[in-house]
Protein backbone atom coordinates (compact mmCIF):
# COMPACT_ATOMS: atom_id res chain seq x y z
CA UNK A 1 17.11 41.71 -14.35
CA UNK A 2 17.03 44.48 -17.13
CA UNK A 3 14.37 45.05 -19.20
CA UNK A 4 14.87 44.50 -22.76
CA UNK A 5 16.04 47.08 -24.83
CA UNK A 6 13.16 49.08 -27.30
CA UNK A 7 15.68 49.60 -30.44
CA UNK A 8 13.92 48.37 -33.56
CA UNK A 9 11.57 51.21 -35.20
CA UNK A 10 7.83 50.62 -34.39
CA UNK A 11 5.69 50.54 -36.77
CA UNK A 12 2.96 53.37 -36.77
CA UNK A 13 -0.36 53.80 -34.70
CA UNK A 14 -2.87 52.48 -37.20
CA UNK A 15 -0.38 50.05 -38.52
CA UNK A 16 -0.35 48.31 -35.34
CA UNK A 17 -4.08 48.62 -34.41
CA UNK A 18 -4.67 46.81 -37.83
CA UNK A 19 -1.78 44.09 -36.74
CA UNK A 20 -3.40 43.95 -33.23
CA UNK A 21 -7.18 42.89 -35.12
CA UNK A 22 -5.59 40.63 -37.70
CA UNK A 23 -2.97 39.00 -35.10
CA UNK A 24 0.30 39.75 -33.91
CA UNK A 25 3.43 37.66 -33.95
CA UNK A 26 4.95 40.32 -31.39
CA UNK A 27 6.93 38.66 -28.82
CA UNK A 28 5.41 40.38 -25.63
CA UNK A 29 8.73 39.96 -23.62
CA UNK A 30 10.93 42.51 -25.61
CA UNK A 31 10.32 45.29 -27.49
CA UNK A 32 8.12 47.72 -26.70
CA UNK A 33 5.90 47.98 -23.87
CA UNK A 34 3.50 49.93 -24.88
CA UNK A 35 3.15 48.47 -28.46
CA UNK A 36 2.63 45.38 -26.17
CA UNK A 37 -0.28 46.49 -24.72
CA UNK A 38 -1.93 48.25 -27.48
CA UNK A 39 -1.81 45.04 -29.44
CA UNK A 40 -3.23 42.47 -26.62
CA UNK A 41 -5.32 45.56 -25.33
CA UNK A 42 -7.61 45.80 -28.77
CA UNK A 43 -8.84 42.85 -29.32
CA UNK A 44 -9.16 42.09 -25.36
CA UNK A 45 -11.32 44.94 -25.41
CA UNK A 46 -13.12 44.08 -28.68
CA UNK A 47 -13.36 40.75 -27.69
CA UNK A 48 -15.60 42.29 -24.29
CA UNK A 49 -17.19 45.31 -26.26
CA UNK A 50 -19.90 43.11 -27.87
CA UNK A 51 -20.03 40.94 -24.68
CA UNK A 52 -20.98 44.15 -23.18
CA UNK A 53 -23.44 45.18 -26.32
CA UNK A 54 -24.96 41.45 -25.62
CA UNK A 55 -25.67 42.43 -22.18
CA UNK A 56 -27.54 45.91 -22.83
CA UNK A 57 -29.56 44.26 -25.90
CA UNK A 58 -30.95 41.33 -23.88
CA UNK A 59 -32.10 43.40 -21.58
CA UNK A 60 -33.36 45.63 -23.98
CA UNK A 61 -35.61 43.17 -25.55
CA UNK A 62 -36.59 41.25 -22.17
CA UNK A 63 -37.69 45.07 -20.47
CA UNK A 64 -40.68 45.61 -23.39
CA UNK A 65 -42.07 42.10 -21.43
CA UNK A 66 -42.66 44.18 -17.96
CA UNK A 67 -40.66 44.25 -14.98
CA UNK A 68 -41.52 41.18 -13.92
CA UNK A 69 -39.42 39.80 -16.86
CA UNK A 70 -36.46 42.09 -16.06
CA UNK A 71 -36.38 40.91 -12.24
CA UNK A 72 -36.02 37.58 -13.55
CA UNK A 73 -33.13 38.41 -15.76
CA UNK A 74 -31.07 39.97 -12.75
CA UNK A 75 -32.28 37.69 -10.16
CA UNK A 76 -31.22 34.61 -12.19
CA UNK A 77 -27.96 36.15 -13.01
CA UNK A 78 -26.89 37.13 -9.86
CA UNK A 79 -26.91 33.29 -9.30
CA UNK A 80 -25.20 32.44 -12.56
CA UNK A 81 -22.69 34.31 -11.21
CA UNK A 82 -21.68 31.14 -9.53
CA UNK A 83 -20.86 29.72 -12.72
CA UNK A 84 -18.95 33.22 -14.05
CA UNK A 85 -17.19 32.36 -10.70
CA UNK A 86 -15.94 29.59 -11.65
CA UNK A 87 -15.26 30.16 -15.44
CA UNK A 88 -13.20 33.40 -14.45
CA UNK A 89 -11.31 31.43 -11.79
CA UNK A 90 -10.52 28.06 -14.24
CA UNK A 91 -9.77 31.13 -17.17
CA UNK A 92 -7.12 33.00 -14.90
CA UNK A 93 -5.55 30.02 -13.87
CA UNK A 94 -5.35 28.86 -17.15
CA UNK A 95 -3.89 32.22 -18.36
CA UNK A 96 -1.38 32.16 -15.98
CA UNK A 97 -0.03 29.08 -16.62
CA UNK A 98 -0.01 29.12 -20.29
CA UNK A 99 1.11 32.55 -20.59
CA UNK A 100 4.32 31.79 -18.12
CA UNK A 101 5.02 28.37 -20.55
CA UNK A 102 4.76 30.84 -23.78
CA UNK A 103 7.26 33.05 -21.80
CA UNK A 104 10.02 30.36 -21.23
CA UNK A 105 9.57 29.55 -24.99
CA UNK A 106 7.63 26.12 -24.10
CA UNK A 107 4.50 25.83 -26.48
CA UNK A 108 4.53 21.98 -25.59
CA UNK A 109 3.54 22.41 -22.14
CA UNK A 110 1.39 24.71 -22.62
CA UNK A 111 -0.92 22.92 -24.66
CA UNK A 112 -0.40 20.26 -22.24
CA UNK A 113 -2.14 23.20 -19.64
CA UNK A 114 -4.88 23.94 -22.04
CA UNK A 115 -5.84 20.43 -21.89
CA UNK A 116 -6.16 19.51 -18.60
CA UNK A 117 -7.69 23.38 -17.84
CA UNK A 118 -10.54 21.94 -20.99
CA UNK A 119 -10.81 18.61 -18.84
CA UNK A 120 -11.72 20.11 -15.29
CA UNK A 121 -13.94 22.46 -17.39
CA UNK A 122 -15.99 19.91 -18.79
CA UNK A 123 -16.35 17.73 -15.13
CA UNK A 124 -17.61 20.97 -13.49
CA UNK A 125 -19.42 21.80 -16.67
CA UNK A 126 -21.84 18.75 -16.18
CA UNK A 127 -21.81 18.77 -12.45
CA UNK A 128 -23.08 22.08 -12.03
CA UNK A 129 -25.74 22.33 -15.18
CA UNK A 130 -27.30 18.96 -13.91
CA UNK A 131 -28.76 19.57 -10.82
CA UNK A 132 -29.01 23.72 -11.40
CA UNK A 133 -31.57 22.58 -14.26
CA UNK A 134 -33.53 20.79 -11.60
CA UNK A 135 -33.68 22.90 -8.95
CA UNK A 136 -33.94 26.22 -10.92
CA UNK A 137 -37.39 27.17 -9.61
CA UNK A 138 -36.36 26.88 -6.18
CA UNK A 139 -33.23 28.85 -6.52
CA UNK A 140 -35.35 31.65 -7.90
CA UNK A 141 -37.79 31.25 -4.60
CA UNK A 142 -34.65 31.29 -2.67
CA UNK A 143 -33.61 34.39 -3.70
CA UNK A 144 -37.05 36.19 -3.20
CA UNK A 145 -38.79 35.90 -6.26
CA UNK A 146 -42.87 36.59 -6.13
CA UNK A 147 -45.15 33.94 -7.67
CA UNK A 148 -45.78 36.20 -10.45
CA UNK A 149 -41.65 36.23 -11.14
CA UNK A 150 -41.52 32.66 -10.65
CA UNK A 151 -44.12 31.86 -13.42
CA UNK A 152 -43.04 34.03 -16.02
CA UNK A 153 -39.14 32.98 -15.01
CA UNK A 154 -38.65 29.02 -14.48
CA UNK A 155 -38.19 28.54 -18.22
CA UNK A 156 -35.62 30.88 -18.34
CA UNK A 157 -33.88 30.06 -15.04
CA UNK A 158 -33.98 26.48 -16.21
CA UNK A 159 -32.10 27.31 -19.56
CA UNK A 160 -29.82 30.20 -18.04
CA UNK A 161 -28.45 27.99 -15.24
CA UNK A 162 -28.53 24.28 -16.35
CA UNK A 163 -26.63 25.85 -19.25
CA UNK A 164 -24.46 27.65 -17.20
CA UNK A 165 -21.59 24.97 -18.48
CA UNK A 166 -21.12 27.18 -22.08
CA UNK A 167 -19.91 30.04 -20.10
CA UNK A 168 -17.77 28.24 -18.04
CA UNK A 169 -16.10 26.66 -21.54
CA UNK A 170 -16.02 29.65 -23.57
CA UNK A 171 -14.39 31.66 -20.72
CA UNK A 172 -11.66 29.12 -20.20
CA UNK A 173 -10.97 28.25 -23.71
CA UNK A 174 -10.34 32.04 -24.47
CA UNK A 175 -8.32 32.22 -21.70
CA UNK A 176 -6.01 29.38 -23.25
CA UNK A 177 -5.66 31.36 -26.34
CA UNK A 178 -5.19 35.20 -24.55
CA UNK A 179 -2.70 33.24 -22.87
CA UNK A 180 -0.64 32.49 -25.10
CA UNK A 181 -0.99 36.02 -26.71
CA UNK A 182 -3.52 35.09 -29.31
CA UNK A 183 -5.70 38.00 -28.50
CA UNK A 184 -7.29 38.97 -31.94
CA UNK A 185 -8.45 35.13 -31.85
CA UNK A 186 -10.55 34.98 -28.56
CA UNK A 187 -11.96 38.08 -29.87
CA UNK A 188 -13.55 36.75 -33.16
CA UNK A 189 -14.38 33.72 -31.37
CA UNK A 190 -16.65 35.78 -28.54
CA UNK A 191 -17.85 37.73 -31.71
CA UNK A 192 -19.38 35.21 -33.50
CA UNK A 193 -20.93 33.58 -30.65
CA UNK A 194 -22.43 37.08 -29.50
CA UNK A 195 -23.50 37.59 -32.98
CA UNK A 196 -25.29 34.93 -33.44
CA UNK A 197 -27.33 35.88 -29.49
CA UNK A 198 -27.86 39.50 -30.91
CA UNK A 199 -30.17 37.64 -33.95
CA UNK A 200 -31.88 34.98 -31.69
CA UNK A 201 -33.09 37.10 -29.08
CA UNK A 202 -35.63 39.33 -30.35
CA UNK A 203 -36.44 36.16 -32.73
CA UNK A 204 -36.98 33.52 -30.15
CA UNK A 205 -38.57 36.68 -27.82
CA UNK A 206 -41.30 37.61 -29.72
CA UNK A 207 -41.76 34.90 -31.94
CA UNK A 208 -40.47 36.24 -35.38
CA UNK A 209 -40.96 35.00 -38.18
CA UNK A 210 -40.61 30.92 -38.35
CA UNK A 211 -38.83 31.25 -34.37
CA UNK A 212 -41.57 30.24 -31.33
CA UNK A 213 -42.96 32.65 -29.28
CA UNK A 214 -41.15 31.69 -25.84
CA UNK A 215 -41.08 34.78 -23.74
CA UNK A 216 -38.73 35.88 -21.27
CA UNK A 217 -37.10 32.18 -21.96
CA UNK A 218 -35.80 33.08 -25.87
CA UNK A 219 -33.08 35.12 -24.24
CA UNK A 220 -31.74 32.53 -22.42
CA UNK A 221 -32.43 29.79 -25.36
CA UNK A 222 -30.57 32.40 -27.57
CA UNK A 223 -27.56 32.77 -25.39
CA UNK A 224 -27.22 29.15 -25.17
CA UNK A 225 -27.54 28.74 -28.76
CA UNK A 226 -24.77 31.42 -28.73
CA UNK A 227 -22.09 30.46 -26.71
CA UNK A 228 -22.67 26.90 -27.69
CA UNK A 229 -21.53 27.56 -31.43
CA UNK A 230 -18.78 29.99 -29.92
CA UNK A 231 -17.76 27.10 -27.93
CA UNK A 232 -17.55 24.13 -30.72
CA UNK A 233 -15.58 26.65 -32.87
CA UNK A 234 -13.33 27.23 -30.20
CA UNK A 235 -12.45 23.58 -30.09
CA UNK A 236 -11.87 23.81 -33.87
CA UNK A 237 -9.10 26.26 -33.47
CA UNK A 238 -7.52 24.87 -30.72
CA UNK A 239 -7.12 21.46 -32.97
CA UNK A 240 -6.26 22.89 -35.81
CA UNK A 241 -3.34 25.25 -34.00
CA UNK A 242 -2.05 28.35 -34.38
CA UNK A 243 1.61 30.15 -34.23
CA UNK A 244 1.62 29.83 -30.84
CA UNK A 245 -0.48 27.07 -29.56
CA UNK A 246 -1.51 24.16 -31.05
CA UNK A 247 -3.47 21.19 -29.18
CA UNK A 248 -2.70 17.57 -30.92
CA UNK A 249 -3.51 14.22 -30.35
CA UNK A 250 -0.84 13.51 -27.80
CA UNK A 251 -1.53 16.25 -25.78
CA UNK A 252 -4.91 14.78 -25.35
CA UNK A 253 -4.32 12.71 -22.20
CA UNK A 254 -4.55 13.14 -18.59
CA UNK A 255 -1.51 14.70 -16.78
CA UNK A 256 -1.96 14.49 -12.93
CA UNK A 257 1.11 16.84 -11.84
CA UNK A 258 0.31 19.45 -14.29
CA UNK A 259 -3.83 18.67 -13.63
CA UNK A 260 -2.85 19.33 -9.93
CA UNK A 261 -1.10 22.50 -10.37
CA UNK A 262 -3.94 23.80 -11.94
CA UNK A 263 -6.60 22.88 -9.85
CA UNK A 264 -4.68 24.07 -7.27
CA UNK A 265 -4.56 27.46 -8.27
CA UNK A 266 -8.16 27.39 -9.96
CA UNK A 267 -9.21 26.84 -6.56
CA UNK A 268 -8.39 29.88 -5.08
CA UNK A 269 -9.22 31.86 -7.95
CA UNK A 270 -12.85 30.26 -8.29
CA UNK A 271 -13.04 31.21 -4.39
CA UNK A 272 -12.11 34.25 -5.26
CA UNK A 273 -14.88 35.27 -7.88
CA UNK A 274 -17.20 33.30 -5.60
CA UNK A 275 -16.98 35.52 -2.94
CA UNK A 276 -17.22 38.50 -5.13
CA UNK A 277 -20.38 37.06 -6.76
CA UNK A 278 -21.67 35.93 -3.99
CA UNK A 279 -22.04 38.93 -2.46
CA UNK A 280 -23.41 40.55 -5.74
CA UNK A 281 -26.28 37.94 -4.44
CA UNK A 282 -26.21 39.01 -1.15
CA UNK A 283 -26.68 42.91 -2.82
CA UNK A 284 -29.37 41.94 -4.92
CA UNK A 285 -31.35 40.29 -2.15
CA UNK A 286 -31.10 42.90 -0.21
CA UNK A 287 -32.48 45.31 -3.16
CA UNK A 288 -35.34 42.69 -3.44
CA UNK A 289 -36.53 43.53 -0.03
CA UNK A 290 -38.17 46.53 -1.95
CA UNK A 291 -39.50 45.42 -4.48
CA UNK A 292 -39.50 43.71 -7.83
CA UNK A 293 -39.15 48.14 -8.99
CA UNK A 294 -36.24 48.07 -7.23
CA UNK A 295 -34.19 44.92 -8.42
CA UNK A 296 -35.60 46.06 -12.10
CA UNK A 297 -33.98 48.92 -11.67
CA UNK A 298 -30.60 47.57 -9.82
CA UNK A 299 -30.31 44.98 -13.29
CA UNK A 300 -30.45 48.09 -15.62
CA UNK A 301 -27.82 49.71 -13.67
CA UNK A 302 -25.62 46.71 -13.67
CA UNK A 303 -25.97 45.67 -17.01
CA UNK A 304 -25.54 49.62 -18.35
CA UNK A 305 -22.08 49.47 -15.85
CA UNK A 306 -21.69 46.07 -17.41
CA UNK A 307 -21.35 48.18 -20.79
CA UNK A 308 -18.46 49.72 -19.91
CA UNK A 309 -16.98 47.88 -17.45
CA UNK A 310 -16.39 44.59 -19.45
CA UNK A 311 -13.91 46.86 -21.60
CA UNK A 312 -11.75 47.61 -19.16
CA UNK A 313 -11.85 44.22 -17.89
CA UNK A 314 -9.83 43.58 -21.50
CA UNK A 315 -7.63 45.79 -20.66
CA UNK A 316 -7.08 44.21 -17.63
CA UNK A 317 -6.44 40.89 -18.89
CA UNK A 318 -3.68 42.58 -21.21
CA UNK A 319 -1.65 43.07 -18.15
CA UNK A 320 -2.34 39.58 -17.08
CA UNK A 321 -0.93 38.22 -20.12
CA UNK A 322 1.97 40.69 -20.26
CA UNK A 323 2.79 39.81 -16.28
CA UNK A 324 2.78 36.05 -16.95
CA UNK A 325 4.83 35.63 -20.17
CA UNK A 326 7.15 38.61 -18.34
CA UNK A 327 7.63 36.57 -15.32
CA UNK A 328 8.51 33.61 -17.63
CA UNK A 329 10.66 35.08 -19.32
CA UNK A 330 12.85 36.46 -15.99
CA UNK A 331 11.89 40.32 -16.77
CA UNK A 332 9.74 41.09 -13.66
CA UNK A 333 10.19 45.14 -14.11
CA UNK A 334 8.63 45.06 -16.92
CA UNK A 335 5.98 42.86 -15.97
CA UNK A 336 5.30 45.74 -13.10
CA UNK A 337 5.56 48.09 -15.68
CA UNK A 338 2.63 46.64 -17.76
CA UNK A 339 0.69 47.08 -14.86
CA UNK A 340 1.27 50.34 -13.93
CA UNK A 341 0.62 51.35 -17.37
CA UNK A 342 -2.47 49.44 -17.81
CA UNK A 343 -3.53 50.95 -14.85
CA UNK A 344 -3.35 54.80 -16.21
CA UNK A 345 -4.70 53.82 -19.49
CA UNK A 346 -8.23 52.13 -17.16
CA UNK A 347 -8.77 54.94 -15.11
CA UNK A 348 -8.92 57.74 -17.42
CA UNK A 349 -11.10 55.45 -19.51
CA UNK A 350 -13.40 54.55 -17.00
CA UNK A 351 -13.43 58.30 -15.72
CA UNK A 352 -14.29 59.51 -18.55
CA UNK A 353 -17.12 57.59 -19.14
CA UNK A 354 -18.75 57.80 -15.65
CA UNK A 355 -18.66 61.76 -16.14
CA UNK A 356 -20.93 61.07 -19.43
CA UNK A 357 -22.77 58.71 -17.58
CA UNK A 358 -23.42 61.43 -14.44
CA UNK A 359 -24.91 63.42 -16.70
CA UNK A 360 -27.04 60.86 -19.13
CA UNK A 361 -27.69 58.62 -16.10
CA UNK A 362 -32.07 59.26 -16.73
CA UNK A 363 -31.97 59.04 -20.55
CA UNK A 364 -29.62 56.27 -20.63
CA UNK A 365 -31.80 54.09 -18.33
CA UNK A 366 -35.16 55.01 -20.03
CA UNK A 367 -33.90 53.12 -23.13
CA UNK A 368 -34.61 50.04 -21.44
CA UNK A 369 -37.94 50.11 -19.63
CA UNK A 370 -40.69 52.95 -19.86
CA UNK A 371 -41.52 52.69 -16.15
CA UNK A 372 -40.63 55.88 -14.70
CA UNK A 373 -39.88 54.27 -11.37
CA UNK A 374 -37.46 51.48 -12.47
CA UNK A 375 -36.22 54.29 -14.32
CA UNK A 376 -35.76 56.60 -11.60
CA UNK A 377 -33.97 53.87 -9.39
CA UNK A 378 -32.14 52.58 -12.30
CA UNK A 379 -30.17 56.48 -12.98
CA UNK A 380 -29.77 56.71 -9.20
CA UNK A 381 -27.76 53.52 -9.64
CA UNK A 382 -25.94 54.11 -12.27
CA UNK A 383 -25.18 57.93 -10.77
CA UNK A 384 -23.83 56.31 -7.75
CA UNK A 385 -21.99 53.39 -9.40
CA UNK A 386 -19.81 56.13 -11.78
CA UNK A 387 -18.59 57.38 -8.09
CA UNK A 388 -16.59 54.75 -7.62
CA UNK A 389 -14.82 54.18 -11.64
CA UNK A 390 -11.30 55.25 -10.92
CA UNK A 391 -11.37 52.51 -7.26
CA UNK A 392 -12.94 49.81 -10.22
CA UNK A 393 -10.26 50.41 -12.65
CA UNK A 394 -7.36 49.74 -10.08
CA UNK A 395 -8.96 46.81 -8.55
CA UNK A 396 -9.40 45.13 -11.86
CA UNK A 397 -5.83 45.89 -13.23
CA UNK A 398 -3.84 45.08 -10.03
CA UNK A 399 -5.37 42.23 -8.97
CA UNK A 400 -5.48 40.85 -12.68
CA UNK A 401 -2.12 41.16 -12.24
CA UNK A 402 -1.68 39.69 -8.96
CA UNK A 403 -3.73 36.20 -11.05
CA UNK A 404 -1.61 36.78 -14.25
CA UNK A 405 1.35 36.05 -11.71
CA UNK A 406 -0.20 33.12 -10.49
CA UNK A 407 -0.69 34.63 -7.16
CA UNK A 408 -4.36 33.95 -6.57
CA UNK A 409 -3.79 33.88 -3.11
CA UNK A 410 -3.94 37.58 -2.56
CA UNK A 411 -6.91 39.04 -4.53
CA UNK A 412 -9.07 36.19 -2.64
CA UNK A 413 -8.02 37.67 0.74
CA UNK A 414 -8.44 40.97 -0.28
CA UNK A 415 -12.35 40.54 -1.85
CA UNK A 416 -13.00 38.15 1.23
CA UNK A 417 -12.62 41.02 3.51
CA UNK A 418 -13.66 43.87 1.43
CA UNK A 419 -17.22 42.27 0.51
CA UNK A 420 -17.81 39.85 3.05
CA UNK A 421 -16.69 41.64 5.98
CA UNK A 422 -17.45 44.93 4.80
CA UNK A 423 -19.24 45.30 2.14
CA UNK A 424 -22.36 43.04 2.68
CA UNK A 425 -22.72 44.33 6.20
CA UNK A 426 -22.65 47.81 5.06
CA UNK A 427 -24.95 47.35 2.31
CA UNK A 428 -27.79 46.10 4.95
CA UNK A 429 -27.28 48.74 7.49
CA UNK A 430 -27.91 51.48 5.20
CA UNK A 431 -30.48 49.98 3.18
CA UNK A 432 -32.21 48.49 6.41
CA UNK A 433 -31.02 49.89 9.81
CA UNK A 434 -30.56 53.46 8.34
CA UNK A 435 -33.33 53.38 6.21
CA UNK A 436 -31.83 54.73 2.68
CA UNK A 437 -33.43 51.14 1.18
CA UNK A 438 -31.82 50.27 -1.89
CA UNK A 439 -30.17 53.72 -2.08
CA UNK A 440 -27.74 52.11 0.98
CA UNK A 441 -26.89 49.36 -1.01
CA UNK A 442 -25.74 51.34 -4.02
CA UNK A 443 -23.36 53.64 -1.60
CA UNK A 444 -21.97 50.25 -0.33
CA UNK A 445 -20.89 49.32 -3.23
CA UNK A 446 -19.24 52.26 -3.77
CA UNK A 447 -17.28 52.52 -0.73
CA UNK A 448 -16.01 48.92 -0.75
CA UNK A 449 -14.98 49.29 -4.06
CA UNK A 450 -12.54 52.08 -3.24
CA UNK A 451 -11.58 50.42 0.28
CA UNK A 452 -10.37 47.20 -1.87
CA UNK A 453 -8.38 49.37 -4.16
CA UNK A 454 -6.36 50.93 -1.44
CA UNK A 455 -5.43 47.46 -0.02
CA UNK A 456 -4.92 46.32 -4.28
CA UNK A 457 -2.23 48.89 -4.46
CA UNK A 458 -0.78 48.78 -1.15
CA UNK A 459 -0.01 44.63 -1.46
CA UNK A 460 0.91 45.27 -5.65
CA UNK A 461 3.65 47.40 -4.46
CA UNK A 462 4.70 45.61 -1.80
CA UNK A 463 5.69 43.42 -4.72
CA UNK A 464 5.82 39.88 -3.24
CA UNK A 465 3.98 38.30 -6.54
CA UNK A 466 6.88 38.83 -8.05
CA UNK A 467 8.56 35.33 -6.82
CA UNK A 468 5.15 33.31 -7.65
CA UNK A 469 6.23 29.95 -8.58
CA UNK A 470 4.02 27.87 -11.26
C-alpha cells in the first residue's frame, strides 16, 4: 500500500501551531506527515505540560510540611499507580479502537467504543475507590511507612486512593477524544482541571483565606476537586459532540461484542502498566529501607523527571493516534513512519533536557525541600535518571505504537521481563547485596530502561503489529 501523496501547499509553521491549539480538521491519513504530528503533537504535549507543572507544585507546597509529608506523597503514589495502571491501560485501548474506527471513516462505531470504554471505567471506578478508602492506612503500613508517616498521611492516603476513580475517568475519556484526533480538546479539558488543583492546593494546605487548614490532606482534596470538575466537563463534550465524535442517546446502551473486544485488549494493557507500576512499588520499597531521607528524596526525583517526561509521553501518544487511524485506513508505511519520526523528535528532546538537568540536578532539587540530605539524594537521582533519556524516549514511542496498533500483547511481555525479571532483582542487589543503598536502585533503573529499549526496537522492526486485527 502507498502512502498518500503530500501535494496540497501546507500552510506555514505558526499557522499550523495556532490550528493545532484551536483544533484541526486535518485528516491524519493523507497529507503530510509531519504536519500530522505537529498538530496532534502540541496539544498532546500541552495537554501533559501542566499535568507535569501539577506534579512539581504539589510537591512543592507538601515539602514546606517536612519530609515526613513528602514520604507520604511518594509512598501513596507509588500505590496509586495501580489505578494510573489501569486508566493508561482502559485509555490505550480505547485509543486504539476509536482511532482505527475514525480511520475507516466510521464515527458511529466509534462512539459506540467510547461508550462501553466510559462503562468499564465507571465499574472499576467504584470497585477500586471503595475498599482502597478503607484500607488506606494499612496500605501505607504495607509499604513501610513509620508511625510518624502514618499519622500525618491516612487523610491523604484515604482521599488520594479511594479517589483514585477520577484518574481512571479523566485518562480514558481523553483518550476517546485523542482518539479520534481531537487533540487540542483533551488538552483544555486536562487544563482546566489542573488549573483549578494549582489554586486549591496551597489553599486547602495551609488554610488560606476562608479554605480549612488540612495539612498534607489539601493536596489530595485539591486534586480530587480537580479532576472531578475535569471529569464532569468531559462528559459535557462528549454529549454535546464534536466534528469527529459525538456520543448520543442511542449510543448509550450496552454492546457485548464491542464491550468484549475492549476488555479484551484493556486487559493486557492494564497488565501491562501494572507490572511497570508495580515495580515502581517494588523500587520505592526498596528506597524505604533507608529511610524516610531517602524515599523524600527518590519522590523529588520522580516528580522533577515527571516534569519532563509527561511531555514526551504526548508526543508519544501522537504516534499512537497516527498508527491507529493509519492502520484503519490500509496505509501501514506511514503509520511506521509516524513512529520513526516521533521517535527522533523524543530523543533529542529528552536529551536535551537531561544535559540541563546534569548540570542543575542540586539547584533544581533544593526548590522543593531545604533539607540538604533529601536534597543531596534527590540530585543524585535525578543525575542518574537523565542517563538513561534517549532508552526512555524509545520505549515510550515504540511501544505506544505497538498499543496504538492494538497490539498490547507485546509491550506487556517486554516490561514483564525487563522489570520483573530484571529490573527489580537488580535494583535489590545493588542497593542491598552490594551495598550502594538507594544509589543501586537508581542505576537499576537506568539499565533496565535501556535493556527494554533494545528489545522495543528490535520487535517494532520486526514489524508484526502491522497485521493487528481490532
Amino acid at each position: 500500500m502507498t502512502v498518500p501523496v503530500e501535494s496540497e501547499p501546507l500552510p506555514g509553521f505558526w499557522a499550523s501551531i495556532r490550528e493545532a491549539l484551536r483544533g484541526s480538521h486535518q485528516d491524519y491519513t493523507a497529507g503530510s506527515l509531519n504536519r500530522s504530528i505537529l498538530l496532534l503533537a502540541i496539544p498532546m504535549v500541552l495537554e501533559l505540560v501542566l499535568e507535569s507543572l501539577f506534579a512539581v507544585v504539589d510537591v512543592f507546597w507538601v515539602g514546606r510540611l517536612g519530609a515526613n509529608a513528602v514520604a507520604t506523597v511518594g509512598l501513596t503514589e507509588s500505590m496509586i499507580g495501580m489505578a494510573f495502571s489501569i486508566g493508561l491501560g482502559l485509555s490505550l485501548s480505547t485509543t486504539a479502537m476509536v482511532a482505527r474506527r475514525i480511520g475507516e471513516k466510521d464515527p458511529e462505531n466509534a462512539a459506540v467504543s467510547a461508550v462501553q470504554a466510559i462503562v468499564l471505567g465507571l465499574l472499576i471506578s467504584v470497585g477500586l475507590g471503595i475498599p482502597a478508602w478503607i484500607f488506606a492506612p494499612r496500605l501505607l503500613l504495607l509499604m513501610g511507612a513509620s508511625p510518624a508517616i502514618i499519622a500525618i498521611g491516612s487523610g491523604y492516603a484515604r482521599v488520594a486512593l479511594g479517589g483514585c476513580g477520577v484518574i481512571i475517568m479523566l485518562f480514558l475519556n481523553n483518550a476517546i477524544f485523542r482518539g479520534a484526533g481531537d487533540a487540542a480538546i483533551a488538552m483544555r479539558l486536562l487544563w482546566v482541571s489542573n488549573i483549578i488543583n494549582l489554586a486549591l492546593d496551597p489553599c486547602l494546605i495551609f488554610g488560606l483565606g476562608p479554605f480549612p487548614r488540612l495539612g498534607v490532606t489539601g493536596a489530595a482534596v485539591a486534586t480530587f476537586t480537580g479532576r472531578g470538575i475535569g471529569v464532569l466537563y468531559q462528559f459535557y463534550r462528549l454529549l454535546r459532540g464534536t466534528e469527529r465524535i459525538h456520543v448520543l442517546v442511542r449510543h448509550l446502551r450496552l454492546n457485548l461484542p464491542v464491550l468484549w473486544r475492549l476488555l479484551r485488549i484493556s486487559l493486557t494493557a492494564i497488565l501491562q502498566f501494572a507490572i511497570a507500576n508495580v515495580s515502581w512499588i517494588g523500587l520505592v520499597r526498596i528506597v524505604a529501607l533507608f529511610g524516610a531521607v531517602a524515599v523524600a528524596g527518590y519522590t523529588i526525583a520522580m516528580r522533577i523527571v515527571g516534569f519532563y517526561i509527561l511531555p514526551a509521553w504526548g508526543l508519544s501518544n501522537a504516534a499512537a493516534t497516527l498508527v491507529g487511524q493509519n492502520l484503519g485506513a490500509g496505509h501501514p508505511r506511514r503509520a511506521e513512519q509516524a513512529v520513526w519520526r516521533t521517535g527522533m523528535y523524543t530523543m533529542l528532546f529528552l536529551a536535551a533536557l537531561g544535559v540541563f538537568f546534569w548540570f542543575f540536578a542540586t539547584p533544581v532539587a533544593g526548590i522543593f525541600v531545604d533539607n540538604r540530605a533529601v536534597v543531596a539524594i534527590g540530585a543524585q537521582a535525578l543525575r542518574i535518571f537523565c542517563c538513561g533519556n534517549i532508552a526512555y524516549a524509545w520505549v515510550m514511542v515504540t511501544l505506544q505504537a505497538f498499543n496504538g496498533a492494538g497490539d498490547t500483547v507485546t509491550p506487556t511481555v517486554v516490561y514483564f521481563f525487563g522489570f520483573w525479571v530484571f529490573e527489580l532483582p537488580l535494583a535489590w542487589w545493588l542497593a542491598v547485596r552490594m551495598h550502594f543503598r538507594q544509589q543501586g536502585a537508581f542505576l537499576a533503573v537506568v539499565i533496565a530502561e535501556c535493556s527494554i529499549a533494545a528489545a522495543s526496537l528490535y520487535l517494532f522492526r520486526h514489524g508484526r503489529w502491522k497485521s493487528q486485527r481490532i
